[in-house]
N, C-alpha and C. Protein backbone atom coordinates (compact mmCIF):
# COMPACT_ATOMS: atom_id res chain seq x y z
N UNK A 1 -11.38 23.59 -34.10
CA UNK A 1 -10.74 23.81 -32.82
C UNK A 1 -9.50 24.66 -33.03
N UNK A 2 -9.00 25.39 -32.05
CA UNK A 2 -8.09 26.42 -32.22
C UNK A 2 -6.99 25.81 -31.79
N UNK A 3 -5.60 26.45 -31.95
CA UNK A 3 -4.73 25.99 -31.36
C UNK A 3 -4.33 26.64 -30.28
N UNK A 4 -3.72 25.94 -29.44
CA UNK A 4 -3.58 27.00 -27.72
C UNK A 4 -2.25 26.50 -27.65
N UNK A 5 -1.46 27.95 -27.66
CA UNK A 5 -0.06 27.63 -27.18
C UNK A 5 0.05 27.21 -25.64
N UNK A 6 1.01 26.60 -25.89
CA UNK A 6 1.65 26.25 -24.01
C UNK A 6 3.00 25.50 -24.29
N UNK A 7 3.76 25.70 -22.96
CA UNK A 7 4.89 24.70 -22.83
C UNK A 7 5.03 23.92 -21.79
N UNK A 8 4.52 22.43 -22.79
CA UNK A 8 4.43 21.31 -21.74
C UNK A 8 5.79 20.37 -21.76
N UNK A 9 6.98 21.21 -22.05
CA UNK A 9 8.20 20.38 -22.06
C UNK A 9 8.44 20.45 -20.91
N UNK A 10 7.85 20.95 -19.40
CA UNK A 10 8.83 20.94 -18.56
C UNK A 10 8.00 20.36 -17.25
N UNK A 11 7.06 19.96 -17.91
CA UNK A 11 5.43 19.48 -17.06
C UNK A 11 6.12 17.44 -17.04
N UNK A 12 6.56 16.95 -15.49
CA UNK A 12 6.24 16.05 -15.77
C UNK A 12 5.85 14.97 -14.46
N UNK A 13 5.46 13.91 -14.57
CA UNK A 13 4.89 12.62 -13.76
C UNK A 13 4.96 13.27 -12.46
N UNK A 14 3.79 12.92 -11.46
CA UNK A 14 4.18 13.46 -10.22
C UNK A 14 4.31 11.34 -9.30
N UNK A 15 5.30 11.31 -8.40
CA UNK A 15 5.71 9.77 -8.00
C UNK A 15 5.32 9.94 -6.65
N UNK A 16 5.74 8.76 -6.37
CA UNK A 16 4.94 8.34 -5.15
C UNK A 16 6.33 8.86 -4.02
N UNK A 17 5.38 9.18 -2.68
CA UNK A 17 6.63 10.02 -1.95
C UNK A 17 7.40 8.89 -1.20
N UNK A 18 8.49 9.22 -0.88
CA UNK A 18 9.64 8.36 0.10
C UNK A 18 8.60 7.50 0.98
N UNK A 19 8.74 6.76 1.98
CA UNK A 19 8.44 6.24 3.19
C UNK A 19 8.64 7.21 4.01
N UNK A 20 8.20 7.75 5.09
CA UNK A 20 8.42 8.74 6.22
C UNK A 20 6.80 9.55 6.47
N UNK A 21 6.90 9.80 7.17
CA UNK A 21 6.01 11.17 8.20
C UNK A 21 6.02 11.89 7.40
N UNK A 22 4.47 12.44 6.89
CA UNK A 22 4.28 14.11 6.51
C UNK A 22 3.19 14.73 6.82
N UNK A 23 2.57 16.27 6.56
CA UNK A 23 1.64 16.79 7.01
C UNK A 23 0.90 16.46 5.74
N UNK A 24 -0.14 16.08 6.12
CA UNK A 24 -0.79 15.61 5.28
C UNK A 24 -2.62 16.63 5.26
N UNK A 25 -3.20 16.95 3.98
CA UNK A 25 -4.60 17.59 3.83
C UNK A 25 -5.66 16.79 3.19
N UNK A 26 -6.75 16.49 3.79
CA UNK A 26 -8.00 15.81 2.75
C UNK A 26 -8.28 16.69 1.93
N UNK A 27 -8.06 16.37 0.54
CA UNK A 27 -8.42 17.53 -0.12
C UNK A 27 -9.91 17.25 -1.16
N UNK A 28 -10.20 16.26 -0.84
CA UNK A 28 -11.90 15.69 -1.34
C UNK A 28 -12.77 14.11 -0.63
N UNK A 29 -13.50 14.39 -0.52
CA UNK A 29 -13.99 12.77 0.40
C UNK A 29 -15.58 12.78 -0.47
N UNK A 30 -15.94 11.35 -1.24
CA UNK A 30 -17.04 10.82 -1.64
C UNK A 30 -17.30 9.67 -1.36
N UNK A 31 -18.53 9.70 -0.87
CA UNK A 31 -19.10 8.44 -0.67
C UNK A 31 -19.15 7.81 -2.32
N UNK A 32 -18.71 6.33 -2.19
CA UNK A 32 -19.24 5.67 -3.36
C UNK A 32 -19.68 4.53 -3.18
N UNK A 33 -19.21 3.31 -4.39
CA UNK A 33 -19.10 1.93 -3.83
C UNK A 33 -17.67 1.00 -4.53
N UNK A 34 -17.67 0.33 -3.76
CA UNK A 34 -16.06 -0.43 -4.23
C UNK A 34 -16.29 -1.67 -5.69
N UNK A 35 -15.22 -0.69 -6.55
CA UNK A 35 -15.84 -1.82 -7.79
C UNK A 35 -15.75 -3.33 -7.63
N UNK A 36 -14.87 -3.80 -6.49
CA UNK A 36 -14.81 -5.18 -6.45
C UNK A 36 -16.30 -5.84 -6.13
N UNK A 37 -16.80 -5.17 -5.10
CA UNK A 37 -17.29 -5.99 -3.90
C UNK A 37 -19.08 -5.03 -4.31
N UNK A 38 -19.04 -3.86 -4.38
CA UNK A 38 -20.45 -3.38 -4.49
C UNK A 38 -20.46 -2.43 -3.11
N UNK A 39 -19.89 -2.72 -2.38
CA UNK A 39 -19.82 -2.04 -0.94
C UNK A 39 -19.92 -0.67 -0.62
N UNK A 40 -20.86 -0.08 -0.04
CA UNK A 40 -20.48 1.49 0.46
C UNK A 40 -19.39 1.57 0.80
N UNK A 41 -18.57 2.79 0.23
CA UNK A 41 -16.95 3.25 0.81
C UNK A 41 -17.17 4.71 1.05
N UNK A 42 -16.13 5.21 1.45
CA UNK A 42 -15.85 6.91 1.11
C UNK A 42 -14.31 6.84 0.43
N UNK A 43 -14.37 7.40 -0.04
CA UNK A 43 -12.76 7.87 -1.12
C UNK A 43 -12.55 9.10 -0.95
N UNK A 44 -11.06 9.11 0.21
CA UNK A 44 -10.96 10.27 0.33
C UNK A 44 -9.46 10.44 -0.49
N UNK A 45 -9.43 11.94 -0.79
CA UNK A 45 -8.20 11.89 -1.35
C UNK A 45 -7.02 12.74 -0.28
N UNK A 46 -5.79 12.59 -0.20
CA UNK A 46 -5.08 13.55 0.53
C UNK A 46 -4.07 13.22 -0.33
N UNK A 47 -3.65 15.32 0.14
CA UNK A 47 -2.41 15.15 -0.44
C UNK A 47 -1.20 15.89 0.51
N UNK A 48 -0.02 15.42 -0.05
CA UNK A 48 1.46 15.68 1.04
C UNK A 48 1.66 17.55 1.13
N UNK A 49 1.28 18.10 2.31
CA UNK A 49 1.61 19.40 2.19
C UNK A 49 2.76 19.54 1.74
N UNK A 50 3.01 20.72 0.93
CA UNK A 50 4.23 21.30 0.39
C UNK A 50 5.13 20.41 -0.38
N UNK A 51 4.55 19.31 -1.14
CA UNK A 51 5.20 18.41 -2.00
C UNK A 51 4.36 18.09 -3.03
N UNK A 52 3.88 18.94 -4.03
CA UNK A 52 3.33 18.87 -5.08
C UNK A 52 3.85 17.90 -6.56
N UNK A 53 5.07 17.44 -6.21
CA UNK A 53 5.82 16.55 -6.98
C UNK A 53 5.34 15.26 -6.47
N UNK A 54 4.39 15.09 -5.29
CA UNK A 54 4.31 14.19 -4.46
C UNK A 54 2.48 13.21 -5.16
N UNK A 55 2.21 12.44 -5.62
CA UNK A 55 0.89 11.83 -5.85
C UNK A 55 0.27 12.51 -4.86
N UNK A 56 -1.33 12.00 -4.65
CA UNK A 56 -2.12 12.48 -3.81
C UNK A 56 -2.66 11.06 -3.57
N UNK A 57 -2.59 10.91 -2.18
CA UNK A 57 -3.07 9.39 -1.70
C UNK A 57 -4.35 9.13 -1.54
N UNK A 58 -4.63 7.78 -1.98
CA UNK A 58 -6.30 7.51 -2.14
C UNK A 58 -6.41 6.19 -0.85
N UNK A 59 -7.67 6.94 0.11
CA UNK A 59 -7.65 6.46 0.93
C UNK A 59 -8.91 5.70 1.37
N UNK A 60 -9.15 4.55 1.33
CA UNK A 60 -10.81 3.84 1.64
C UNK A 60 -11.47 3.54 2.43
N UNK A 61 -12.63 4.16 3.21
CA UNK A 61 -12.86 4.03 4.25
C UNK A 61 -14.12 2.85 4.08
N UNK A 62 -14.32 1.92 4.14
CA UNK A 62 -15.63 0.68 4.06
C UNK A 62 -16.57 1.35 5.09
N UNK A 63 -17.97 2.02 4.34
CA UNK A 63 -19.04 1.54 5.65
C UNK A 63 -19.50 0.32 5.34
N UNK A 64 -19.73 0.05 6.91
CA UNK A 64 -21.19 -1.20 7.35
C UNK A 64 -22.19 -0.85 6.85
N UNK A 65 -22.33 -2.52 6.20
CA UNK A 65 -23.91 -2.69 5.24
C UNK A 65 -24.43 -3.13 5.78
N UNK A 66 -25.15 -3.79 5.81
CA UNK A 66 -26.67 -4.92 5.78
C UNK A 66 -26.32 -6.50 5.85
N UNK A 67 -25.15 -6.50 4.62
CA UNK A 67 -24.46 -7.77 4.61
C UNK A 67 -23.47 -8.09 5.28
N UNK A 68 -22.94 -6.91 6.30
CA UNK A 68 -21.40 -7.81 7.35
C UNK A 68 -22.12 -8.38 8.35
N UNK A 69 -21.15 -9.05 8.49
CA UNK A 69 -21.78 -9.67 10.02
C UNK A 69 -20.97 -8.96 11.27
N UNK A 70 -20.78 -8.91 12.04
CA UNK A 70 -21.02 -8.16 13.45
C UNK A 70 -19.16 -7.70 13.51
N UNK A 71 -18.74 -8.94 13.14
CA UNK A 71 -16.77 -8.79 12.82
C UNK A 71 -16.84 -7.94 12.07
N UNK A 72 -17.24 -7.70 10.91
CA UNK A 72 -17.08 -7.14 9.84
C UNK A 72 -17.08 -5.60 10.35
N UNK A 73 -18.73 -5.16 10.77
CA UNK A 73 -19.18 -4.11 11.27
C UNK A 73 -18.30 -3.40 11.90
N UNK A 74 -17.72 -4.12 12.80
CA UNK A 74 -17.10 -3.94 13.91
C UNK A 74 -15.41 -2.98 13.34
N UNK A 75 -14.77 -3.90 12.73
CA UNK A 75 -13.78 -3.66 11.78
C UNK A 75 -13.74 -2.25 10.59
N UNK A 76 -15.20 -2.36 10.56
CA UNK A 76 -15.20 -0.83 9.69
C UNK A 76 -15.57 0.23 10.51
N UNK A 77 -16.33 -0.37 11.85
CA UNK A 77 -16.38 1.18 12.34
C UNK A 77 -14.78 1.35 13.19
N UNK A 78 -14.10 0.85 13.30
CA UNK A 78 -12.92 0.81 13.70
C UNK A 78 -11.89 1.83 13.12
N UNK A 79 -12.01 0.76 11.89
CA UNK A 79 -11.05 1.66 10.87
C UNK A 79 -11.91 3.17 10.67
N UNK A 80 -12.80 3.67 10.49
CA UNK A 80 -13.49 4.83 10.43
C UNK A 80 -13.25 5.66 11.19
N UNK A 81 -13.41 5.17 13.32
CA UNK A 81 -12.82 6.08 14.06
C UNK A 81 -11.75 6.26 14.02
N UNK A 82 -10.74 5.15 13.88
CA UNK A 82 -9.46 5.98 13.59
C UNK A 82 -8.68 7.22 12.86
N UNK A 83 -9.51 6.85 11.92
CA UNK A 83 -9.07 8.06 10.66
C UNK A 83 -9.71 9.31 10.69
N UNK A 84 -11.08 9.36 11.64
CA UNK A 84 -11.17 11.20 12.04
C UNK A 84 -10.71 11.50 13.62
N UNK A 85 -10.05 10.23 14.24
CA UNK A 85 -9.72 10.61 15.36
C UNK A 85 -8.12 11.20 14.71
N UNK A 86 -7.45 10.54 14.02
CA UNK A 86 -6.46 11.31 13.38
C UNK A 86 -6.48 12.46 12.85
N UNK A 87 -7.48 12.48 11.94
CA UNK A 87 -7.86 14.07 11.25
C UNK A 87 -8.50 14.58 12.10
N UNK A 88 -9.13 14.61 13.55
CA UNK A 88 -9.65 15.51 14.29
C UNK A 88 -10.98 15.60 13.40
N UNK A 89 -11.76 15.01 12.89
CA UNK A 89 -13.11 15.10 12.40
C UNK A 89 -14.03 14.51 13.13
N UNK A 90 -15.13 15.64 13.46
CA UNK A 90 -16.41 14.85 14.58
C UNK A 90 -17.12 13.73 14.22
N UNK A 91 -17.09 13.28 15.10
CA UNK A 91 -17.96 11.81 15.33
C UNK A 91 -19.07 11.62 16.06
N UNK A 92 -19.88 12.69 16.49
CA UNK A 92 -20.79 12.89 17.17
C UNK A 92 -21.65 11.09 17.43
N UNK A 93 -22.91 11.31 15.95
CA UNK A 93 -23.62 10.46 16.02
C UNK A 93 -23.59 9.95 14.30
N UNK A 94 -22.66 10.32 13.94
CA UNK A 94 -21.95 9.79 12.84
C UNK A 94 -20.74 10.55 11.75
N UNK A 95 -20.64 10.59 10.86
CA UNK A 95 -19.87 11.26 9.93
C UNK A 95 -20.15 12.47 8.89
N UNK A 96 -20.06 13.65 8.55
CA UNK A 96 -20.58 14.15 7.83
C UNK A 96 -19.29 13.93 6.88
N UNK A 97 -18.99 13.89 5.65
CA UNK A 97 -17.92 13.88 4.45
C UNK A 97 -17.72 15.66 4.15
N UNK A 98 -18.45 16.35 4.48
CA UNK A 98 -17.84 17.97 4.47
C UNK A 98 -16.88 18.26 5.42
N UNK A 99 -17.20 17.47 6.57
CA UNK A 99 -16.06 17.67 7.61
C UNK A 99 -14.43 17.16 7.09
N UNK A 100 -14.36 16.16 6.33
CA UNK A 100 -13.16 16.22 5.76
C UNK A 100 -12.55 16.47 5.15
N UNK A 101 -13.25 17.86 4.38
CA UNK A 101 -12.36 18.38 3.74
C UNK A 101 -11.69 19.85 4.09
N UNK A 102 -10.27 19.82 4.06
CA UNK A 102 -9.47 20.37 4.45
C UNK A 102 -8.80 20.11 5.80
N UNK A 103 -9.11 19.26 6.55
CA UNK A 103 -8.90 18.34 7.80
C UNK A 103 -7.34 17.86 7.40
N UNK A 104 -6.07 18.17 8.63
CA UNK A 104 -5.16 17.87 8.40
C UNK A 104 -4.29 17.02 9.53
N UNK A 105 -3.15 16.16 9.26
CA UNK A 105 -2.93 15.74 10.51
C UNK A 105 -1.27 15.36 9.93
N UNK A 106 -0.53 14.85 10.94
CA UNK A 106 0.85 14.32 10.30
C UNK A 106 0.75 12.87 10.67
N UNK A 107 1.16 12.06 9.72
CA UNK A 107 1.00 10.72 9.74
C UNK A 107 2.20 9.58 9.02
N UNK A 108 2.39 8.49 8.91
CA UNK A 108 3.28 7.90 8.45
C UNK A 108 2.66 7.71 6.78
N UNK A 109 3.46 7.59 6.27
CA UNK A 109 3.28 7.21 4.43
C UNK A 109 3.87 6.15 4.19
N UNK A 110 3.67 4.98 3.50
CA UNK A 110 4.69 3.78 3.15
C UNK A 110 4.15 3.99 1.49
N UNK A 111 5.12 2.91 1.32
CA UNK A 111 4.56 2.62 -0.81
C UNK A 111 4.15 1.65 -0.84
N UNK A 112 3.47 1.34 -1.20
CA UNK A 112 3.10 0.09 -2.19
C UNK A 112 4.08 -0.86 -2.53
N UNK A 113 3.85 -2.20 -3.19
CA UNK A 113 4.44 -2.89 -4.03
C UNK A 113 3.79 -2.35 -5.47
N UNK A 114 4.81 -2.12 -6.41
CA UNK A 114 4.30 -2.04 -8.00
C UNK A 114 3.54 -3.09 -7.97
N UNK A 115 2.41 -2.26 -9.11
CA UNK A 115 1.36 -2.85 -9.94
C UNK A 115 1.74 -3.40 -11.27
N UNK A 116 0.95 -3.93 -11.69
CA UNK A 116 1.35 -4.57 -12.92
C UNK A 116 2.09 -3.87 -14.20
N UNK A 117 1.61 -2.79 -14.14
CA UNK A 117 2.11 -1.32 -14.99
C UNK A 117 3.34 -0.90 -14.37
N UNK A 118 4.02 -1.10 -12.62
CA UNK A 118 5.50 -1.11 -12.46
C UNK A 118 5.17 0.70 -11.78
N UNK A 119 3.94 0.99 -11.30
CA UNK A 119 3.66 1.98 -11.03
C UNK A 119 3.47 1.90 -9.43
N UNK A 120 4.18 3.13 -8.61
CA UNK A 120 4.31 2.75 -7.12
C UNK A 120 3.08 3.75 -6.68
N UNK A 121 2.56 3.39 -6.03
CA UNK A 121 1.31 4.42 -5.00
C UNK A 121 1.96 4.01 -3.70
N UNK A 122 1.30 5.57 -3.11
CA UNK A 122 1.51 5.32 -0.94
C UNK A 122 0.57 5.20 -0.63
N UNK A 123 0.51 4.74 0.03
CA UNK A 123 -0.12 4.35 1.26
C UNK A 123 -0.63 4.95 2.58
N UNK A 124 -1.47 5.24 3.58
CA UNK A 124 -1.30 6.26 4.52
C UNK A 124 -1.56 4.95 5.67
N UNK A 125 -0.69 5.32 6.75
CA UNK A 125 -1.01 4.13 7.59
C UNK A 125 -1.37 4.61 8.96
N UNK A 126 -2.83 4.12 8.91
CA UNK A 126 -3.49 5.69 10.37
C UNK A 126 -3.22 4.46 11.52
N UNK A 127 -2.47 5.35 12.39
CA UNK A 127 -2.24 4.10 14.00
C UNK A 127 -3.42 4.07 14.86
N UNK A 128 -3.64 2.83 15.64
CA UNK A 128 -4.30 2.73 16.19
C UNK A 128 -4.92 3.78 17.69
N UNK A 129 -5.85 3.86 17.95
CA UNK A 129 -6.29 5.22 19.42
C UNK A 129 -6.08 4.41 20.05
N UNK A 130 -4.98 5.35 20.85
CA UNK A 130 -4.30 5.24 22.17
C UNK A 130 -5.47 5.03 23.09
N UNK A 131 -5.53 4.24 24.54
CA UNK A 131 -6.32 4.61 25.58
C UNK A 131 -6.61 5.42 26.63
């Protein structure tokens, strides 16, 4: 293997942003499943326009399985419309995951409580549709 110069003395940690409002971009969305539970999710990622010092927030959307019961269902398609009624992503007769990417909106950010590692993540906190 060769050696490849670079200078990584000035390269460092990107932290979790303040509490407050920012413009925010999806900048990738995959369907997966949640390692706890087994569950269909989507994992979308966004990140804080024009704050590249800023993490990129990981955001979980639960679909309805087979196994919720009707609360459950109910609760994920909830949380689902909210978050492309925020990002302005169609909802026709369901979701496509291409539609969210690059989809932008301004929204509130909070942090976390540290993890065991003493490491802070945000949070994105999508408000409820107005009537």
């Amino acid at each position: 293997m060769s050696f490849i110069e670079m200078d990584l003395g000035g390269v460092n940690e990107q932290n979790a942003a303040p509490e407050g409002t920012y413009d925010l971009r999806i900048s990738n969305a995959q369907v997966g499943e949640a390692k706890s539970s087994g569950n269909p999710q989507i994992v979308v990622g966004i990140t804080i326009e024009g704050h590249s010092e800023y993490l990129p927030i990981r955001h979980y959307l639960g679909l309805p399985s087979d196994d919720d019961d009707d609360d459950m269902r109910q609760r994920k398609l909830r949380s689902i419309k909210r978050f492309c009624h925020l990002f302005d992503i169609a909802m026709d007769d369901g979701i496509n995951t291409e539609d969210f990417l690059g989809a932008t909106a301004s929204a509130l950010v909070t942090q976390d409580e540290p993890n065991d590692n003493g490491d802070i993540y945000n949070r994105l906190i999508v408000p409820r549709i107005k009537d």
